[in-house]
N, C-alpha and C. Protein backbone atom coordinates (compact mmCIF):
# COMPACT_ATOMS: atom_id res chain seq x y z
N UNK A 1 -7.61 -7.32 -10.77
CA UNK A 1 -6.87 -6.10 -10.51
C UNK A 1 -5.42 -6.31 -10.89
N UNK A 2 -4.74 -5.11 -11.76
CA UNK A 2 -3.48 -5.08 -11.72
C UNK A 2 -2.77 -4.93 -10.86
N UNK A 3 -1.98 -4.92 -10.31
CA UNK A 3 -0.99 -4.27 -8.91
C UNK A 3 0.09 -4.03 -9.54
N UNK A 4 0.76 -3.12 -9.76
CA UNK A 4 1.88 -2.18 -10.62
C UNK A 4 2.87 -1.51 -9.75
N UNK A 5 3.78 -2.32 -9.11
CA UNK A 5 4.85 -1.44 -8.05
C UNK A 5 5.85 -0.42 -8.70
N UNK A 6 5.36 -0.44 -10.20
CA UNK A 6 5.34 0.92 -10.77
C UNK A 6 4.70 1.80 -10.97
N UNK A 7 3.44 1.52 -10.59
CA UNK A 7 2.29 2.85 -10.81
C UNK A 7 2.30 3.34 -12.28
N UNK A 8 2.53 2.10 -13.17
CA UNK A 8 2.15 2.57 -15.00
C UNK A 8 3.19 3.62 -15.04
N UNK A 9 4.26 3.26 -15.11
CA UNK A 9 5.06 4.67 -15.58
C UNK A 9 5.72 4.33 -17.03
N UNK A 10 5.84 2.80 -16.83
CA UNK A 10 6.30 2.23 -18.35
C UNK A 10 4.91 2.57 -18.93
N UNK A 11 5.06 3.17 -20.26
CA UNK A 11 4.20 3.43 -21.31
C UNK A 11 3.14 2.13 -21.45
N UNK A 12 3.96 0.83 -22.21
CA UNK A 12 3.31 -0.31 -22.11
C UNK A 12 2.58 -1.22 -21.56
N UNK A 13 2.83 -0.78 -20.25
CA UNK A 13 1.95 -1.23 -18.87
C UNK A 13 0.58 0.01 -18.98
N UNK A 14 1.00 1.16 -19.22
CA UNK A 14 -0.03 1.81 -19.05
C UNK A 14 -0.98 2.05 -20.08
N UNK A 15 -0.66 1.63 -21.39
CA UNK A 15 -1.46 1.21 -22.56
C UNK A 15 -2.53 -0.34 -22.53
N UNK A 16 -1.64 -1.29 -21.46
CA UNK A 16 -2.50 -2.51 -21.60
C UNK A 16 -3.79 -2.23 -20.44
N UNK A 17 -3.46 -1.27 -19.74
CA UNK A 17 -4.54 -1.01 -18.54
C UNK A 17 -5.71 -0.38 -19.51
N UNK A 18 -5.08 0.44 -19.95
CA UNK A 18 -6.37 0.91 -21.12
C UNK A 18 -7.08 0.60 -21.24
N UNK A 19 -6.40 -0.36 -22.60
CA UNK A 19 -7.13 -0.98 -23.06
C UNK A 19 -8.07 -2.51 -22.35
N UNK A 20 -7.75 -2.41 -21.28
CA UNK A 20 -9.09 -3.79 -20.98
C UNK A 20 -9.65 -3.06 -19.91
N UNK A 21 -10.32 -3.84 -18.97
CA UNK A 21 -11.48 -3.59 -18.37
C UNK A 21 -10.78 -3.28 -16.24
N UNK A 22 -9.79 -3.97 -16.59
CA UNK A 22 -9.16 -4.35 -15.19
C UNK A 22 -8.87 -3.11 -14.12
N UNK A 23 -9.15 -3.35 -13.06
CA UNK A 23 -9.04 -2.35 -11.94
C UNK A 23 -7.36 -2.18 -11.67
N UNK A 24 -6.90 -1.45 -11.29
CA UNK A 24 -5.15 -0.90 -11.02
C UNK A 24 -5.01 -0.73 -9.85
N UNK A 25 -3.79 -1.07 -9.28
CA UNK A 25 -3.41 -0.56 -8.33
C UNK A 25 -2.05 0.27 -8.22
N UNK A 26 -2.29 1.40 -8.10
CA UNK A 26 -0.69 2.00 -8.22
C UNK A 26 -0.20 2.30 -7.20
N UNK A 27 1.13 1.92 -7.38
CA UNK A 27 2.17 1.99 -5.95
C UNK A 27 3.30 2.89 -5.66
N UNK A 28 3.57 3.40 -4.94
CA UNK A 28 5.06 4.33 -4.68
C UNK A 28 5.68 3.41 -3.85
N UNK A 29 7.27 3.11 -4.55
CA UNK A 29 8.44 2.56 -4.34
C UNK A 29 9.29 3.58 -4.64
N UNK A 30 10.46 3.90 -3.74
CA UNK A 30 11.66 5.00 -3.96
C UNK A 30 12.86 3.40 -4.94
N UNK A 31 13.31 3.75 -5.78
CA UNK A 31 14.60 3.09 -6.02
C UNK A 31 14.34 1.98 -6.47
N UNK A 32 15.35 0.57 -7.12
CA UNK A 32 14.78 -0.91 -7.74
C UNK A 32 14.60 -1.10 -6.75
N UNK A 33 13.90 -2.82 -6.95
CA UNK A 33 14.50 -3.68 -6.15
C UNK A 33 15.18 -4.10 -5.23
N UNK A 34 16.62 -4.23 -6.20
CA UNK A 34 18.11 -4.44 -5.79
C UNK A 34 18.56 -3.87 -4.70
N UNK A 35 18.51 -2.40 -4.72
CA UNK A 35 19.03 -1.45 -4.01
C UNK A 35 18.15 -0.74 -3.03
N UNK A 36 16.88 -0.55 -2.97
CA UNK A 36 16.03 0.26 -2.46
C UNK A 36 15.81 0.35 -1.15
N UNK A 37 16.60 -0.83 -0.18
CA UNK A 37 16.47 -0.58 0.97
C UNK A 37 17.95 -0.31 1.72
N UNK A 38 18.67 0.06 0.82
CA UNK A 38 20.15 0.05 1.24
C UNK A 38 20.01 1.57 2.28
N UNK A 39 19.85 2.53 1.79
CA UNK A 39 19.71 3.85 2.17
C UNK A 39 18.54 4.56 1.93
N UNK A 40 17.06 4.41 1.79
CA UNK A 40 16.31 5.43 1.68
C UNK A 40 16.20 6.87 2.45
N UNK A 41 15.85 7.79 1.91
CA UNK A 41 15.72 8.92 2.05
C UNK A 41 14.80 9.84 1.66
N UNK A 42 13.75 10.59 1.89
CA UNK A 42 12.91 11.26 2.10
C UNK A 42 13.12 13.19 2.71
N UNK A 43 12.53 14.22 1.90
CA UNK A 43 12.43 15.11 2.86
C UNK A 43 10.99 14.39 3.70
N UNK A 44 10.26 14.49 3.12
CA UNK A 44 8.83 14.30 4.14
C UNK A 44 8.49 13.38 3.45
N UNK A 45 8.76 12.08 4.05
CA UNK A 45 7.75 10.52 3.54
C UNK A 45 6.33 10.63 3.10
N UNK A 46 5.73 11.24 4.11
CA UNK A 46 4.08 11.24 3.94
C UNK A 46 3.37 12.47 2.51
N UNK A 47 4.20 13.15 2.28
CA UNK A 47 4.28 14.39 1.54
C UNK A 47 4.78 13.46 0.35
N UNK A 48 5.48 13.12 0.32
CA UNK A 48 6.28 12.66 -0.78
C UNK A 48 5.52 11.49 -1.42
N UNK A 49 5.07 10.67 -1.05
CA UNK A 49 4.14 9.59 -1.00
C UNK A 49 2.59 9.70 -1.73
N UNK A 50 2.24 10.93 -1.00
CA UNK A 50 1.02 11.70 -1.20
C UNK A 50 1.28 11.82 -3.18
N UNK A 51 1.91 13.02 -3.11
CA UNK A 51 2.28 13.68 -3.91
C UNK A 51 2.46 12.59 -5.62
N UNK A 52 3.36 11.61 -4.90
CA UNK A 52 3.86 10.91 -6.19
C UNK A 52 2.41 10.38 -6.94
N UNK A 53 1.28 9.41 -5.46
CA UNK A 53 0.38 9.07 -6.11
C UNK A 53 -0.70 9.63 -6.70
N UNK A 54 -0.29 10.91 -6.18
CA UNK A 54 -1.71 12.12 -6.62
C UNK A 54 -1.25 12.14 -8.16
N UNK A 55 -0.14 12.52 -8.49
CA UNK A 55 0.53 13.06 -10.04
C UNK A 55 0.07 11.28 -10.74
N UNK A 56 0.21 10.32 -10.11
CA UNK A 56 0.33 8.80 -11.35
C UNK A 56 -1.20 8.57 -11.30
N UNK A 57 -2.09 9.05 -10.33
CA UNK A 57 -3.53 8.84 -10.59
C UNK A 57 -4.47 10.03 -11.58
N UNK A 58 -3.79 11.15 -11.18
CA UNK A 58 -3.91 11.86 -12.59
C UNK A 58 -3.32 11.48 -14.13
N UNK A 59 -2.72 10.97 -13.91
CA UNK A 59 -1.90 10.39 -15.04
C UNK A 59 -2.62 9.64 -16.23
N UNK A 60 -2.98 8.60 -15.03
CA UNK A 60 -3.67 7.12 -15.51
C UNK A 60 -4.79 7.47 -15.93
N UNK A 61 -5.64 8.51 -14.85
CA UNK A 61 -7.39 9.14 -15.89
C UNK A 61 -6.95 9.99 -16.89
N UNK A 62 -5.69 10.43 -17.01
CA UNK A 62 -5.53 11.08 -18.34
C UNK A 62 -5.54 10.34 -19.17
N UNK A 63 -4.70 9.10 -19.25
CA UNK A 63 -4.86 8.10 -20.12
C UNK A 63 -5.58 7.78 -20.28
N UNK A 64 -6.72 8.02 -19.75
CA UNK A 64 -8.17 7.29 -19.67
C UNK A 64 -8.96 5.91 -19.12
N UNK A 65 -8.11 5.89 -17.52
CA UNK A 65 -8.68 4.91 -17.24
C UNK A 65 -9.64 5.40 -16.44
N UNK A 66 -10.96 4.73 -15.80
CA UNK A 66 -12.00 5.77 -15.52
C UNK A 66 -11.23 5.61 -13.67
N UNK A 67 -11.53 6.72 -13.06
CA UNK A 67 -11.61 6.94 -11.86
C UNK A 67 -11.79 5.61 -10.99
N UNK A 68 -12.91 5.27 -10.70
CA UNK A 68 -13.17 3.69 -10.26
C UNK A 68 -12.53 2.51 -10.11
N UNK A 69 -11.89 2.73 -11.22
CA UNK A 69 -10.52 1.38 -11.55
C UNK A 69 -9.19 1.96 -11.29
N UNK A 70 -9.16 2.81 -9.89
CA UNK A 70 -7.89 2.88 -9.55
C UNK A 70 -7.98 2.82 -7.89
N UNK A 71 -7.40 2.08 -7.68
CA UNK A 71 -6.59 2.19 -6.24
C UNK A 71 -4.69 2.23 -5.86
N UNK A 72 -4.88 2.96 -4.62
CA UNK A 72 -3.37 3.11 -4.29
C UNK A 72 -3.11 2.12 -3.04
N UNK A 73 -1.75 2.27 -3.14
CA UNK A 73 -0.60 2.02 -2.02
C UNK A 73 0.24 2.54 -1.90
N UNK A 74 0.55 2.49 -0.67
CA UNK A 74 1.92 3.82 -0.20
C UNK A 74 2.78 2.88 -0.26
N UNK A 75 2.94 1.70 -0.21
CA UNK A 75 4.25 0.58 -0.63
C UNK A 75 5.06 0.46 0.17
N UNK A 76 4.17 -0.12 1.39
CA UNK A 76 5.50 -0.23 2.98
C UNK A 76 6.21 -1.35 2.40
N UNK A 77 7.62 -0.50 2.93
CA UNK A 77 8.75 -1.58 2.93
C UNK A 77 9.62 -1.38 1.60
N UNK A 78 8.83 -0.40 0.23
CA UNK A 78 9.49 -0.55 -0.55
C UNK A 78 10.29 0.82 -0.77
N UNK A 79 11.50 0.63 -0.48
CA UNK A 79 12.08 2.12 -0.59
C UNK A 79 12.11 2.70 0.53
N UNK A 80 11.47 1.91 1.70
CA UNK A 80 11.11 3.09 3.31
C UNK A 80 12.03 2.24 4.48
N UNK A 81 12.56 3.03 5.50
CA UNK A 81 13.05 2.51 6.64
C UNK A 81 11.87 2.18 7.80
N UNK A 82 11.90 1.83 8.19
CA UNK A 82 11.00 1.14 9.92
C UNK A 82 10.44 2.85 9.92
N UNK A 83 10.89 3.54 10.27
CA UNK A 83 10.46 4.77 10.78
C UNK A 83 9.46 5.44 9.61
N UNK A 84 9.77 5.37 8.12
CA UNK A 84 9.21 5.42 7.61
C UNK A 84 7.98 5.04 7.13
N UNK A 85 8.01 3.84 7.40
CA UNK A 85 6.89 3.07 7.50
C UNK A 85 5.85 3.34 8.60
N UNK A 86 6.27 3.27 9.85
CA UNK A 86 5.58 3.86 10.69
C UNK A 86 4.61 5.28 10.59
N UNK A 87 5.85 6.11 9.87
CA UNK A 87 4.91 7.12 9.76
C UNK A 87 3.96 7.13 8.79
N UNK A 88 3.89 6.41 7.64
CA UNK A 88 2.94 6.36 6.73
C UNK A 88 1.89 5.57 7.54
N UNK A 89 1.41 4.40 8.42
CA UNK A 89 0.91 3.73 8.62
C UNK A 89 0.22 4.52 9.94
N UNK A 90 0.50 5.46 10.37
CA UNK A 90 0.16 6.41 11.63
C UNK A 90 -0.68 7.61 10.81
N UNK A 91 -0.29 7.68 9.61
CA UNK A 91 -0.85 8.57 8.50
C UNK A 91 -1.66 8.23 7.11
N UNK A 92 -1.66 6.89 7.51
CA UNK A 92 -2.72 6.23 6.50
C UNK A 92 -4.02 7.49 6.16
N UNK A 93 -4.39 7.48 6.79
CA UNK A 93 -5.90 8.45 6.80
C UNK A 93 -5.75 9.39 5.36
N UNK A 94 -4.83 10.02 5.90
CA UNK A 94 -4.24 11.52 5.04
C UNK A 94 -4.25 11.05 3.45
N UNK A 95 -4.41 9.88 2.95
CA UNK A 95 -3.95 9.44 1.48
C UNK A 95 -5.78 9.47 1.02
N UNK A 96 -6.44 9.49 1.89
CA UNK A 96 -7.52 9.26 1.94
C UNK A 96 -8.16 10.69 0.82
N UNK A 97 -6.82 11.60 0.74
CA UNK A 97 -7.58 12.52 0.20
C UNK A 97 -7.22 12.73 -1.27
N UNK A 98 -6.92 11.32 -1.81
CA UNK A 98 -6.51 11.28 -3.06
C UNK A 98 -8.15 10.92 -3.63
N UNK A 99 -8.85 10.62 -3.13
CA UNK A 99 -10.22 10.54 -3.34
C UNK A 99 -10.14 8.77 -4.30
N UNK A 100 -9.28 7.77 -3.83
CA UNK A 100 -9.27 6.52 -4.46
C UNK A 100 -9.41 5.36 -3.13
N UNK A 101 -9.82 4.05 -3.32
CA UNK A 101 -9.63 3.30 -2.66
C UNK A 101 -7.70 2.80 -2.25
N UNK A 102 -7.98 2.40 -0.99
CA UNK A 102 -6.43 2.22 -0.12
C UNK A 102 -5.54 1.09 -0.32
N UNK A 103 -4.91 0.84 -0.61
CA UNK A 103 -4.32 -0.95 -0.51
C UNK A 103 -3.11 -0.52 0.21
N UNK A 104 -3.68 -1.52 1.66
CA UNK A 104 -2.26 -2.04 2.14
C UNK A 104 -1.93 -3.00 2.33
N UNK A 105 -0.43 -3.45 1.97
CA UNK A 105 0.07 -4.41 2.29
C UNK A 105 1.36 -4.49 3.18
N UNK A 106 0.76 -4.95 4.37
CA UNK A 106 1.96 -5.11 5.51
C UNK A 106 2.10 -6.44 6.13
N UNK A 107 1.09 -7.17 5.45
CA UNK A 107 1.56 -8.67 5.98
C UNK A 107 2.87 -9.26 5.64
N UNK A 108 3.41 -9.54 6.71
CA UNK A 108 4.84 -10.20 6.79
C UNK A 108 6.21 -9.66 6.70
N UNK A 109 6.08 -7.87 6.74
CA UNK A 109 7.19 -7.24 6.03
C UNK A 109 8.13 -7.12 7.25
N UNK A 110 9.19 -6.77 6.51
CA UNK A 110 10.46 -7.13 7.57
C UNK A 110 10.00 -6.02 8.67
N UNK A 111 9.26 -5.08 8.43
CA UNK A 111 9.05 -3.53 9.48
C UNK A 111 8.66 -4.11 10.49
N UNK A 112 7.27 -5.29 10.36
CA UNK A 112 7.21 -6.08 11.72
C UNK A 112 8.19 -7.01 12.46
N UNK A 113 9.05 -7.45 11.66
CA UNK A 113 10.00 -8.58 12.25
C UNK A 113 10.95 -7.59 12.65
N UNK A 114 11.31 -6.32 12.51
CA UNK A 114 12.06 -5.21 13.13
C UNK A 114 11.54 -4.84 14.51
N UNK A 115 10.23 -4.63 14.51
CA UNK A 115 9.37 -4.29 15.84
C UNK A 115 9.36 -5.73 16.61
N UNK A 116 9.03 -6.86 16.52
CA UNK A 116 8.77 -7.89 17.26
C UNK A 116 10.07 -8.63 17.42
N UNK A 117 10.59 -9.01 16.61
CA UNK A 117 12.10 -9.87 16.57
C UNK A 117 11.54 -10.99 15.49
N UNK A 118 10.72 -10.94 15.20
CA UNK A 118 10.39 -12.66 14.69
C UNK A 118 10.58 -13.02 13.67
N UNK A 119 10.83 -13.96 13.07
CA UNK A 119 11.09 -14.44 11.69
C UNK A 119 9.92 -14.61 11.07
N UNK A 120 10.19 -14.32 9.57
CA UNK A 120 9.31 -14.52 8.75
C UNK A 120 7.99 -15.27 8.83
N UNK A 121 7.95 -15.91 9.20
CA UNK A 121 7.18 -17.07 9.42
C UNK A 121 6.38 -17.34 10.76
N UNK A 122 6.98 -15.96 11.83
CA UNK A 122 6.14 -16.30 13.09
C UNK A 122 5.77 -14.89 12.68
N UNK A 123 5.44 -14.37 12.04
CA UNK A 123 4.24 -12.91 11.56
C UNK A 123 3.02 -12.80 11.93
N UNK A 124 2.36 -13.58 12.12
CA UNK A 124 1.53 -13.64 12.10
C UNK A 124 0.12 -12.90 13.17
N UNK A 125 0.46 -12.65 14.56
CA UNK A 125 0.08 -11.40 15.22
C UNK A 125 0.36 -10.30 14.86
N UNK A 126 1.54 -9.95 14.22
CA UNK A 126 2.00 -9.17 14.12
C UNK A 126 1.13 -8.30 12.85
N UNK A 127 1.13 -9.26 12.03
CA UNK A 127 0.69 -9.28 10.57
C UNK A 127 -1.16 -8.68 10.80
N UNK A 128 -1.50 -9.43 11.49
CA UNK A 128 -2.94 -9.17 11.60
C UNK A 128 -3.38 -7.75 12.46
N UNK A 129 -2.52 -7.51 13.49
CA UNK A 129 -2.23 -6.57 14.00
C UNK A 129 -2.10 -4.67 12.79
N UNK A 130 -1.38 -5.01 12.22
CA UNK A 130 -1.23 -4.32 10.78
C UNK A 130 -1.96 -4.24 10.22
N UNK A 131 -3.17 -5.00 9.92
CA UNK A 131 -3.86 -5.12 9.17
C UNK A 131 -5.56 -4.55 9.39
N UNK A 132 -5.34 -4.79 11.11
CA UNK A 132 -6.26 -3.92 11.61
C UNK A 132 -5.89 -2.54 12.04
N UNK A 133 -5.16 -1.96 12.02
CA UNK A 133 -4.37 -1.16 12.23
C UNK A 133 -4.71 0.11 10.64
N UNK A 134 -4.12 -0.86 9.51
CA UNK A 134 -4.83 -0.17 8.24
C UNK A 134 -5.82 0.56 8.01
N UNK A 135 -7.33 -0.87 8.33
CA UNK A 135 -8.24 -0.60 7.91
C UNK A 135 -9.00 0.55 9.12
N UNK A 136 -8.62 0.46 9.95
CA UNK A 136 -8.75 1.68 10.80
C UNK A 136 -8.52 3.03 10.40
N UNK A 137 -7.21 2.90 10.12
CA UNK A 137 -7.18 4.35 8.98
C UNK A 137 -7.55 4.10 7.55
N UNK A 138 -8.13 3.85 7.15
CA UNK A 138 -8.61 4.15 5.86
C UNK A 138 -8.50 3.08 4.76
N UNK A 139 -7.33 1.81 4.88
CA UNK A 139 -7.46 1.15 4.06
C UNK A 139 -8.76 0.26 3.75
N UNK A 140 -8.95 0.25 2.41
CA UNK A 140 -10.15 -0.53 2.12
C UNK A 140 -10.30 -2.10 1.51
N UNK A 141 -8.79 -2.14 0.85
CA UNK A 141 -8.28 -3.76 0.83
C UNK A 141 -6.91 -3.42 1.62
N UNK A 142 -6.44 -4.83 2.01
CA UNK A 142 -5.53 -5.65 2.71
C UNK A 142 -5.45 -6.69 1.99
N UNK A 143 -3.65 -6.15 1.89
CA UNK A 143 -3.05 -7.54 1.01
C UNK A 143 -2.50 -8.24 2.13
N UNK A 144 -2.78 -9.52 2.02
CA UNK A 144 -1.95 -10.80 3.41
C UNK A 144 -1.99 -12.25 3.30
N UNK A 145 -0.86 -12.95 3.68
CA UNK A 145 -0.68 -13.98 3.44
C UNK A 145 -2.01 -14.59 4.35
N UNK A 146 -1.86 -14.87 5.51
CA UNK A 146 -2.91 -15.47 6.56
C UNK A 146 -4.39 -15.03 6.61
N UNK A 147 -5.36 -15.45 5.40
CA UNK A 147 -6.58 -14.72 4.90
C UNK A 147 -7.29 -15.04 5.97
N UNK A 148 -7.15 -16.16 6.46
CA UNK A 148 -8.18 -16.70 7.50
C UNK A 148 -8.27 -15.65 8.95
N UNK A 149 -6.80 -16.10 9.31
CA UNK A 149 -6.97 -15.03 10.74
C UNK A 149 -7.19 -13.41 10.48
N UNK A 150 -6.69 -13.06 9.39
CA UNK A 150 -7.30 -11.56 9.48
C UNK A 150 -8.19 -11.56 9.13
N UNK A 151 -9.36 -12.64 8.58
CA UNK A 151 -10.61 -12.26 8.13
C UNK A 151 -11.56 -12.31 9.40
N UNK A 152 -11.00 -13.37 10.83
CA UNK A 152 -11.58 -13.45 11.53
C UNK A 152 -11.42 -11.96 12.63
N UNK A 153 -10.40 -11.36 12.79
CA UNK A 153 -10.25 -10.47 13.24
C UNK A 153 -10.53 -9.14 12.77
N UNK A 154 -10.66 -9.19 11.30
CA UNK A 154 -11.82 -7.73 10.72
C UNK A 154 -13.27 -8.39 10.69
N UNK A 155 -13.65 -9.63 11.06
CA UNK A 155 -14.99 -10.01 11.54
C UNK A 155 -15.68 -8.97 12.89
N UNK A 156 -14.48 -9.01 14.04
CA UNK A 156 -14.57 -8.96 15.10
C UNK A 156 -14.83 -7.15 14.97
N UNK A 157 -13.79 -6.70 14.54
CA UNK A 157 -13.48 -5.44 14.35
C UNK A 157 -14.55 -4.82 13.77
N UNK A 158 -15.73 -5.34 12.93
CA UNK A 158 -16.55 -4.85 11.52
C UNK A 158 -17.38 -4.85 12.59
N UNK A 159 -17.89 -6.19 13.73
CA UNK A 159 -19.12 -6.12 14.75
C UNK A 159 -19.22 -5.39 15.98
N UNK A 160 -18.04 -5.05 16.36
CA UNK A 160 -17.77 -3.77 16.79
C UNK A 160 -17.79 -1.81 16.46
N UNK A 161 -17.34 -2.20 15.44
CA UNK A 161 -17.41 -0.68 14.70
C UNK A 161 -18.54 -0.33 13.85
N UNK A 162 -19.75 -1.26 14.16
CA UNK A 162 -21.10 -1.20 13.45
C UNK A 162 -21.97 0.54 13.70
């Protein structure tokens, strides 16, 4: 799978998806890098979010990649404040109606070390916490550093929700 925290907007990225066989993941980020968490801003995060990935997944089957080989992310952390994040992650479900598979990735992002206090590196409840939290609403992969403990805890979660 590609993962594109541009969502193919460069031409060239979206010509090499084309042409091979590989599954995509397209992402909404407000702003670079550099700058993107200085001030974000939103009228409606969840609207806005929606919206961007609905228009780049039409995009990409225009280009002709087939349906199947696309999944999204709403891109916590990139471009969003704590609150923002929250609300996408309280609203996970709702993306659900882009009719694509979900990717989230919230392992380790500063939104939890905002909520808990903890440093990078003590994430790790926190992280898994998120992660079940996702797949509850709708995500269908989870990106995360600690494969083990969240695999044991969507073990738990999967024998439960049978």
């Amino acid at each position: 799978m590609i993962n594109d925290i541009n969502a193919l907007q460069q031409p060239e990225a979206l010509a090499a998806v084309v042409a091979s066989d590989a599954a995509v993941c397209l992402m909404h980020k407000q702003g670079q890098p550099q700058t993107m968490q200085l001030e974000p801003q939103y009228e409606d995060v969840l609207s806005d979010v929606i919206a961007f990935l609905r228009t780049r997944v039409a995009a990409v089957e225009a280009a002709g990649v087939a349906h199947n080989r696309i999944v999204v992310d709403p891109g916590f952390g990139f471009g969003k404040t704590l609150e923002h994040n929250l609300t996408l992650l309280r609203n996970l479900h709702k993306l659900s109606a882009l009719g694509v598979p979900l990717l989230a990735g919230l392992s380790r992002k500063s939104m939890l070390g905002a909520i808990t206090g903890e440093a990078v590196d003590k994430r790790l409840s926190a992280s898994v916490a998120a992660a079940l939290l996702a797949v509850q609403r709708g995500a269908s992969i989870v990106r995360v550093h600690d494969v083990r403990a969240t695999c044991d805890a969507l073990k738990i979660w999967n024998a439960v929700n049978v």
